[in-house]
PDB file of N, CA and C in Angstrom:
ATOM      1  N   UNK A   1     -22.786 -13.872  -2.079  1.00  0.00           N
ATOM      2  CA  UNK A   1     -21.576 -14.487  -2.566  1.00  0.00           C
ATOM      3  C   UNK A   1     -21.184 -13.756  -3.831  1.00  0.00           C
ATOM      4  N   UNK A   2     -19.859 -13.281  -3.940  1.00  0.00           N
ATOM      5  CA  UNK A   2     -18.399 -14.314  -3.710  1.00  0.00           C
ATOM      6  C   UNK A   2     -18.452 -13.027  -2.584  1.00  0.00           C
ATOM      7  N   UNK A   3     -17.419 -13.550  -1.725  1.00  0.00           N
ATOM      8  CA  UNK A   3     -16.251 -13.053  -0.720  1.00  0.00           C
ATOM      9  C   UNK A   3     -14.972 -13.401  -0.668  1.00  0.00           C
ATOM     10  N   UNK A   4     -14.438 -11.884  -0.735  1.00  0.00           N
ATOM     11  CA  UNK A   4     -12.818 -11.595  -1.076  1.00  0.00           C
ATOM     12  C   UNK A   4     -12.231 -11.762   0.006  1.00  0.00           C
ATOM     13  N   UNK A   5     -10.944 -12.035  -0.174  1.00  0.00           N
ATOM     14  CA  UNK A   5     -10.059 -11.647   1.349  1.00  0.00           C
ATOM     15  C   UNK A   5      -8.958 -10.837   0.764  1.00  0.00           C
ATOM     16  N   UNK A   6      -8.627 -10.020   1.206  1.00  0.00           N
ATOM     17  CA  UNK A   6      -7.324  -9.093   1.102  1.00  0.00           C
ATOM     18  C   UNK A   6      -6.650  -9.417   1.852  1.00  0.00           C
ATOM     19  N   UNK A   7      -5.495  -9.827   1.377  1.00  0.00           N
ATOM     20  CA  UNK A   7      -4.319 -10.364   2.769  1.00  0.00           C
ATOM     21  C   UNK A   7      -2.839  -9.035   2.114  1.00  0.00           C
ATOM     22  N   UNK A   8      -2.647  -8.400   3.053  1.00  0.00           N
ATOM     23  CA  UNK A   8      -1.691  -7.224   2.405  1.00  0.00           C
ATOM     24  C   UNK A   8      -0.646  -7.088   3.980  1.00  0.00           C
ATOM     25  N   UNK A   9       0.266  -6.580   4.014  1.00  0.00           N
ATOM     26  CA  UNK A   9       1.067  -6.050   5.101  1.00  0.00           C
ATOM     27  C   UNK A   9       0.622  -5.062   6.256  1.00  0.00           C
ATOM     28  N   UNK A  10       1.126  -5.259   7.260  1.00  0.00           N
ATOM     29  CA  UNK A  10       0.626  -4.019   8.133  1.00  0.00           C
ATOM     30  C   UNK A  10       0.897  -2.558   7.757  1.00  0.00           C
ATOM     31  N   UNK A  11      -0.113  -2.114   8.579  1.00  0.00           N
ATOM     32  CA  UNK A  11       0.408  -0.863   7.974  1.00  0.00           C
ATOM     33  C   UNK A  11      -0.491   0.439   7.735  1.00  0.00           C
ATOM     34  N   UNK A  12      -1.239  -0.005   6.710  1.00  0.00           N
ATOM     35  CA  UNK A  12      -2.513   0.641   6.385  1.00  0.00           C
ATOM     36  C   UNK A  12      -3.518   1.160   7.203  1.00  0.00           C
ATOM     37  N   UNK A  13      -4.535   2.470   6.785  1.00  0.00           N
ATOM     38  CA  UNK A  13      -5.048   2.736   8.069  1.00  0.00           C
ATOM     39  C   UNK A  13      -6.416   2.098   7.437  1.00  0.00           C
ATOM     40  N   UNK A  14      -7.433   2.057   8.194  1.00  0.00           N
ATOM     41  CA  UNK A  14      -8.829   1.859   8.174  1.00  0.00           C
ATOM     42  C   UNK A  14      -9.351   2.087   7.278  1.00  0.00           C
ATOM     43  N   UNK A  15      -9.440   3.595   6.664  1.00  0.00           N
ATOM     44  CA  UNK A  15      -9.680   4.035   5.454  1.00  0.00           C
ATOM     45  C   UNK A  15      -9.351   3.658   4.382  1.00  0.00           C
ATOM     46  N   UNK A  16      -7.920   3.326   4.323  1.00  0.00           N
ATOM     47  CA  UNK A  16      -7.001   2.809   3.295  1.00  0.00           C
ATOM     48  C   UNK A  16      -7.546   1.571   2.683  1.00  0.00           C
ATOM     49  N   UNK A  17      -7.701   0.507   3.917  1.00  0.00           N
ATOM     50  CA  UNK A  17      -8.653  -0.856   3.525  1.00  0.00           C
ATOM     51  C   UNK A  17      -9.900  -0.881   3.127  1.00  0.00           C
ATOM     52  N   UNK A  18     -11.046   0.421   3.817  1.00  0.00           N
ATOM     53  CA  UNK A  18     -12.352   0.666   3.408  1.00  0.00           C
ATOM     54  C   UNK A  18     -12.345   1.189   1.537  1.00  0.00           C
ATOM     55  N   UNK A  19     -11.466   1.898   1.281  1.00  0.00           N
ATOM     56  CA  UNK A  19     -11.260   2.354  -0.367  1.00  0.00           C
ATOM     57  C   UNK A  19     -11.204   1.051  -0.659  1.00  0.00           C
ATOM     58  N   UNK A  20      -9.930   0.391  -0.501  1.00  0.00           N
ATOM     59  CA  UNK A  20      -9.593  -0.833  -1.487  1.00  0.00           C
ATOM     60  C   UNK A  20     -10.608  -1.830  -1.542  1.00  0.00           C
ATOM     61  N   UNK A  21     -11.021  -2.073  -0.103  1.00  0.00           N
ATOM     62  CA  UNK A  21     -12.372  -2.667  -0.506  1.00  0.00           C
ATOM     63  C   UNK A  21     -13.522  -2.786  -1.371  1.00  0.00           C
ATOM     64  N   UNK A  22     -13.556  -1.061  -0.961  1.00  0.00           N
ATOM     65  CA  UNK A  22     -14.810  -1.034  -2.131  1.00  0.00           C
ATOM     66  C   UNK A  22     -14.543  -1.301  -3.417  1.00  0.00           C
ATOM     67  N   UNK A  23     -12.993  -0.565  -4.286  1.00  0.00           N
ATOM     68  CA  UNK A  23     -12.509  -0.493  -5.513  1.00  0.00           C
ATOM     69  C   UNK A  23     -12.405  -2.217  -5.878  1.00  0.00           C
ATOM     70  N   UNK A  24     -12.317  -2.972  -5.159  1.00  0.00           N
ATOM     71  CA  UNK A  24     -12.154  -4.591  -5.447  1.00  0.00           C
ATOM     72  C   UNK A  24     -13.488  -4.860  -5.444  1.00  0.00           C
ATOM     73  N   UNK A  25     -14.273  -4.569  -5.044  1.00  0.00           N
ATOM     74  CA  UNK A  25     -15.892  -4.830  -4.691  1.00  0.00           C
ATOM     75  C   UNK A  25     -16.132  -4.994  -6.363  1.00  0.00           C
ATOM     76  N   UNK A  26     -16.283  -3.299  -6.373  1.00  0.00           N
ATOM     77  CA  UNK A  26     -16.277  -2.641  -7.999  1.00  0.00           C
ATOM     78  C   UNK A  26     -16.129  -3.152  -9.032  1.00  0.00           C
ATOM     79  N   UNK A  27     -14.537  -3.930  -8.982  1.00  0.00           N
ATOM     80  CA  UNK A  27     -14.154  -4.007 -10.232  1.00  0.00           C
ATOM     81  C   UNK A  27     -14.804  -5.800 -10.577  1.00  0.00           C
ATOM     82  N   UNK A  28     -14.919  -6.209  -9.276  1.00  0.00           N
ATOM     83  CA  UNK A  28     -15.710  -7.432  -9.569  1.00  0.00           C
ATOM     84  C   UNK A  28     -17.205  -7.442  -9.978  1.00  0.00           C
ATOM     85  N   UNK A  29     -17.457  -6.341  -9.576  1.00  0.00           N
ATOM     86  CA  UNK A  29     -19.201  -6.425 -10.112  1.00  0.00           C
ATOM     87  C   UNK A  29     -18.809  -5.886 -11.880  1.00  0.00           C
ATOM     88  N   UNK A  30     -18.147  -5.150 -12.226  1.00  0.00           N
ATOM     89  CA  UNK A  30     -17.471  -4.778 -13.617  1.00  0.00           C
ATOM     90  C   UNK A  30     -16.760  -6.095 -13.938  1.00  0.00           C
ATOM     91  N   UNK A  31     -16.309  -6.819 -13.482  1.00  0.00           N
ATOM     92  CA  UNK A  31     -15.850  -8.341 -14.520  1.00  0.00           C
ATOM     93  C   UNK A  31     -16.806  -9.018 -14.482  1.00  0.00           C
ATOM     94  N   UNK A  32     -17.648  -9.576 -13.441  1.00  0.00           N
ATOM     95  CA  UNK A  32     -18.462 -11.164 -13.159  1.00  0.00           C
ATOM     96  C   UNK A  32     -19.910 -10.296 -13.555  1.00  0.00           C
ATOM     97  N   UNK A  33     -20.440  -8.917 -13.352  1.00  0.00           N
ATOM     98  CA  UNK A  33     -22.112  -8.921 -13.229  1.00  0.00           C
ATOM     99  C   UNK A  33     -22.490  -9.172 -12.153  1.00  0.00           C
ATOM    100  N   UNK A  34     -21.683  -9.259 -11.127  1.00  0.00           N
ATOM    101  CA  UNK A  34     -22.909  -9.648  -9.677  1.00  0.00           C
ATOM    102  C   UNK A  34     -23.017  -8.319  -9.017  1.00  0.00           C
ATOM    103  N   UNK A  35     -24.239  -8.379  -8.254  1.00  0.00           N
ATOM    104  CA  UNK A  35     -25.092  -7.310  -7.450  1.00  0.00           C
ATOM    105  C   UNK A  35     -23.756  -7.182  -6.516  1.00  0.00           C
ATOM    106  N   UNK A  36     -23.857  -5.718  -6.539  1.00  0.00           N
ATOM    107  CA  UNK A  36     -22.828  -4.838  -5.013  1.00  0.00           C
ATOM    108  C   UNK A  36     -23.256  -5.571  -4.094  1.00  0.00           C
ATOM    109  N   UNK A  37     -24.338  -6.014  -3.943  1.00  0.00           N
ATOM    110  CA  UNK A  37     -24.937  -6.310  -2.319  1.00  0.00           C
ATOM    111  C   UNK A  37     -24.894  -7.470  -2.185  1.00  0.00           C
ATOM    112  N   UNK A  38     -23.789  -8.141  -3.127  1.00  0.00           N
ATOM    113  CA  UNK A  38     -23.670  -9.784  -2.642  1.00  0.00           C
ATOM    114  C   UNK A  38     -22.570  -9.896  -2.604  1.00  0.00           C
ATOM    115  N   UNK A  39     -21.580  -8.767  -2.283  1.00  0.00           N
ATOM    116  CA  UNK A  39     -20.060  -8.979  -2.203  1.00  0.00           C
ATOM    117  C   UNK A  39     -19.840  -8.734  -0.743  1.00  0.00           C
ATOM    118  N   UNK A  40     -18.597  -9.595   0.137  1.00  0.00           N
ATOM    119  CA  UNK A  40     -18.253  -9.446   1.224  1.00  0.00           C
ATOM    120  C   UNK A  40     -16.837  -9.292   0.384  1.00  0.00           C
ATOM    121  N   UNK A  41     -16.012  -8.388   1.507  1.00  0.00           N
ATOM    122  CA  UNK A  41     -14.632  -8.077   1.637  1.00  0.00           C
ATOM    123  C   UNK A  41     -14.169  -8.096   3.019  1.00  0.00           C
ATOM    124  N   UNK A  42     -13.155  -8.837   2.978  1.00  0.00           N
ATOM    125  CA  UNK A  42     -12.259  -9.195   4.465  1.00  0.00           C
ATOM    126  C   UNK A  42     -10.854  -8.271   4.153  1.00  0.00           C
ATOM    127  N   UNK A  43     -10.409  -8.034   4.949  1.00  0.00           N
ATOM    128  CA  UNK A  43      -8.680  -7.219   4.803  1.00  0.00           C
ATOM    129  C   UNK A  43      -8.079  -8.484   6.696  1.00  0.00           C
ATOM    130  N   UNK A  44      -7.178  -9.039   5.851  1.00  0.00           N
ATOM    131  CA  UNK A  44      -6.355  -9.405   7.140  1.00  0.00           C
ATOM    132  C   UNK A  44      -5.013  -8.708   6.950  1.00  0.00           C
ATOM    133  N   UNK A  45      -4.095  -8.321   8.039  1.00  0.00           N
ATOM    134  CA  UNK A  45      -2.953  -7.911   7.705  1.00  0.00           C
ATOM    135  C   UNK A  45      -1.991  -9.225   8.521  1.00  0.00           C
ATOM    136  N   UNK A  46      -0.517  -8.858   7.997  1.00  0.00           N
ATOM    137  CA  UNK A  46       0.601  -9.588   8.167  1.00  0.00           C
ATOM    138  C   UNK A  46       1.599  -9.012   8.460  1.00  0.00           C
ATOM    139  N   UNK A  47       2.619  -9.271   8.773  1.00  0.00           N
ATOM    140  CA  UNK A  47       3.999  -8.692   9.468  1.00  0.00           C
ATOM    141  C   UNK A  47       4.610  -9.465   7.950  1.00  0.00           C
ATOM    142  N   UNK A  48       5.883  -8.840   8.465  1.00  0.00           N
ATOM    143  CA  UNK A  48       6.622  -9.532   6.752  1.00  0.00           C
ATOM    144  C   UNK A  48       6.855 -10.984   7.120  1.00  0.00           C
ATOM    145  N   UNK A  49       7.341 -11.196   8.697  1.00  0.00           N
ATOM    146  CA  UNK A  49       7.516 -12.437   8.131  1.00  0.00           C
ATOM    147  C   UNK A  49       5.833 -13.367   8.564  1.00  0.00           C
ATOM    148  N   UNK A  50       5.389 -13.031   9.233  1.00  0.00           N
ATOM    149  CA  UNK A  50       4.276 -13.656   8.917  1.00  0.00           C
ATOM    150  C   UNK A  50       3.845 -14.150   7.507  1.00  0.00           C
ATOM    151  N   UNK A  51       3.882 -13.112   6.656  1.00  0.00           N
ATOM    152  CA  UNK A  51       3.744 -13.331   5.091  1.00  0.00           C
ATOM    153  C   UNK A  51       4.481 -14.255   4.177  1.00  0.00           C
ATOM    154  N   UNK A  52       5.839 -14.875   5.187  1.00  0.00           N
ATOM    155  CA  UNK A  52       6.526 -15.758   4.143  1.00  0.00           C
ATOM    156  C   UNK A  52       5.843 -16.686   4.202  1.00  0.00           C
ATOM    157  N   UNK A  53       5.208 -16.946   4.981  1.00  0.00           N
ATOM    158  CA  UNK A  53       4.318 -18.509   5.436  1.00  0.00           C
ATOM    159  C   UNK A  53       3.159 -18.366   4.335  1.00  0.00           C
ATOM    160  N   UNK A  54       2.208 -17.141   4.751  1.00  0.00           N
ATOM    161  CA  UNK A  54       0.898 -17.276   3.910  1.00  0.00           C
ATOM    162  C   UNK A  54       1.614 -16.844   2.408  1.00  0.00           C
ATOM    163  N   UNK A  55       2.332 -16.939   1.809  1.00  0.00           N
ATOM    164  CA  UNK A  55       2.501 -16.525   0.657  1.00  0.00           C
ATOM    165  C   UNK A  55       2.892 -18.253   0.152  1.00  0.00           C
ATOM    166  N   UNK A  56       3.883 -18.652   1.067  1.00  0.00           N
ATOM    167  CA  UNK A  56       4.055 -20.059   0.590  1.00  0.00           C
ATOM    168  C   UNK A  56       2.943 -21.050   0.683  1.00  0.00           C
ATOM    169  N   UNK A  57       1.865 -20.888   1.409  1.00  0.00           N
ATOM    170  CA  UNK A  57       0.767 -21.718   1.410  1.00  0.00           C
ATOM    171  C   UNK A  57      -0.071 -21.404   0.080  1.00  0.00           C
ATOM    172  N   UNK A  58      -0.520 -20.103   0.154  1.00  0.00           N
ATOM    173  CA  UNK A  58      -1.833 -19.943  -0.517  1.00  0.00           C
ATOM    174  C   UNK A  58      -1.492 -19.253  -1.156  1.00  0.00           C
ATOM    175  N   UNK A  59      -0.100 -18.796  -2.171  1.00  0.00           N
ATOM    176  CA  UNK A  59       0.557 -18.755  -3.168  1.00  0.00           C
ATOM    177  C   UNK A  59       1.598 -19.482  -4.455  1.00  0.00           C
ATOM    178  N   UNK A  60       2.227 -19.890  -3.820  1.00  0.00           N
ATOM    179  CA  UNK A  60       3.250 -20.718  -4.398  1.00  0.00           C
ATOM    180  C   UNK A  60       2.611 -22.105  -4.287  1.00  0.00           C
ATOM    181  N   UNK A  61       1.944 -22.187  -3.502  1.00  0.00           N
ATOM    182  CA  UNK A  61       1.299 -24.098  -3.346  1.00  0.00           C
ATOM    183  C   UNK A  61       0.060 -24.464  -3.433  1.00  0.00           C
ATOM    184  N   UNK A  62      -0.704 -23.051  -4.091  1.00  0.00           N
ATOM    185  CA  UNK A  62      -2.081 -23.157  -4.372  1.00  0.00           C
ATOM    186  C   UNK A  62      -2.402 -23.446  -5.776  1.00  0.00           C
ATOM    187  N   UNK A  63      -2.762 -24.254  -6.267  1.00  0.00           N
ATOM    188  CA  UNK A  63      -3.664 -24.393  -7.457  1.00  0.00           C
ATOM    189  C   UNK A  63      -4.700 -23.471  -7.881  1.00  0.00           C
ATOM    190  N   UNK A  64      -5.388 -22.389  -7.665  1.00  0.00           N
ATOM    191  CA  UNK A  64      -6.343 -21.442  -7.680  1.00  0.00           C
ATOM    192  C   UNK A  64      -5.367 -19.968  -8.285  1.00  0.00           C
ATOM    193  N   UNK A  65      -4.258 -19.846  -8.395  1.00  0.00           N
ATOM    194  CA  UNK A  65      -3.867 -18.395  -8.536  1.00  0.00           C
ATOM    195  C   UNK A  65      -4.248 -17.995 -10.046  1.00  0.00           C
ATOM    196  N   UNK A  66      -5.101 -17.326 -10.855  1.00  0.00           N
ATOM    197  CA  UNK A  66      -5.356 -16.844 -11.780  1.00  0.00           C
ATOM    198  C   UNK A  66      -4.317 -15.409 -12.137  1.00  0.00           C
ATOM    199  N   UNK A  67      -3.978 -14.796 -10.781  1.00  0.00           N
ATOM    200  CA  UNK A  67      -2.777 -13.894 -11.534  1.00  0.00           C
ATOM    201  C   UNK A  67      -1.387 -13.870 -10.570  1.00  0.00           C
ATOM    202  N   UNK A  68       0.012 -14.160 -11.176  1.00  0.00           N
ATOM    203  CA  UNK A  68       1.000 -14.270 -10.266  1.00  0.00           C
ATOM    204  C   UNK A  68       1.724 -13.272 -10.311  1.00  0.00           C
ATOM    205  N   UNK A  69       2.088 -12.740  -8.947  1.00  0.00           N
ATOM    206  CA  UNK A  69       3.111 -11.810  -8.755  1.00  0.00           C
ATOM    207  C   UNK A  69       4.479 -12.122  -9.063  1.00  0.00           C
ATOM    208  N   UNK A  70       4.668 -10.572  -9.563  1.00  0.00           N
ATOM    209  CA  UNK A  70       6.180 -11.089  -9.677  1.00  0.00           C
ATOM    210  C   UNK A  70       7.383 -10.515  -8.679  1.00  0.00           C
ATOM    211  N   UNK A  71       7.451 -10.946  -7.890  1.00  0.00           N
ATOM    212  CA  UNK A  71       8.697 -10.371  -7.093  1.00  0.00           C
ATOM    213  C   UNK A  71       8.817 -11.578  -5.516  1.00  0.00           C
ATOM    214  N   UNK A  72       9.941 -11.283  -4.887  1.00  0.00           N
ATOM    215  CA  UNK A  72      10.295 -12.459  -4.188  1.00  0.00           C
ATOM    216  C   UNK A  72       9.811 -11.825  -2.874  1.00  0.00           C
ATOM    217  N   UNK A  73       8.877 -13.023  -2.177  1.00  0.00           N
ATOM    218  CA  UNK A  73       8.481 -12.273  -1.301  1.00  0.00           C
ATOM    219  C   UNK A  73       9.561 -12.056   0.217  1.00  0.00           C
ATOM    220  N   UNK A  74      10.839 -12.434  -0.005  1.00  0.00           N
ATOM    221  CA  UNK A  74      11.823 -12.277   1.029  1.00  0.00           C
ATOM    222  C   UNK A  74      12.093 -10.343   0.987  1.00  0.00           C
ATOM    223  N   UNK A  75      11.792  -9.783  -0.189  1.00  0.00           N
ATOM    224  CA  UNK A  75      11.917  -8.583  -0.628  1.00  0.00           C
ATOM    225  C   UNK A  75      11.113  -7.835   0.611  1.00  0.00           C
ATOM    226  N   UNK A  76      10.398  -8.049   1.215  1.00  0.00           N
ATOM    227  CA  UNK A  76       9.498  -7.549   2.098  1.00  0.00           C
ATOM    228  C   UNK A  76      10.192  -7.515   3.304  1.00  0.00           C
ATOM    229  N   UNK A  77      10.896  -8.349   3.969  1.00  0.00           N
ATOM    230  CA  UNK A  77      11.953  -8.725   5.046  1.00  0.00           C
ATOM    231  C   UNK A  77      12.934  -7.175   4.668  1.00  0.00           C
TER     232      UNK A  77
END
């Protein structure tokens, strides 16, 4: 434990998600101190509008967001 989820747009290749993974892995063992080998990373992707939904759930209506984006996510459409 912890395990991330990356929720980002389609698009990306394999590789693309395997980097970011790791670099999010990284920068969490560089903020919190926890062992590399107790981090899981998920990548789900989304279509744009798929994303208006998960952005309004587990963005805009989540209590948990420690950092907010700024831009409208209709911008993606």
């Amino acid at each position: 434990m912890p395990h991330i989820t990356i929720k980002m747009l389609k698009g990306r290749t394999d590789e693309q998600k395997k980097v970011a993974a790791d670099k999010v892995a990284q920068a969490l063992v560089d903020a919190i101190g926890c062992s590399a080998d107790h981090i899981s990373v998920a990548v789900e992707d989304f279509t744009p509008i798929e994303w208006q939904d998960v952005f309004q759930k587990e963005v805009t209506e989540s209590e948990h967001i420690y950092r907010e984006p700024h831009y409208d996510p209709k911008d993606v459409l």
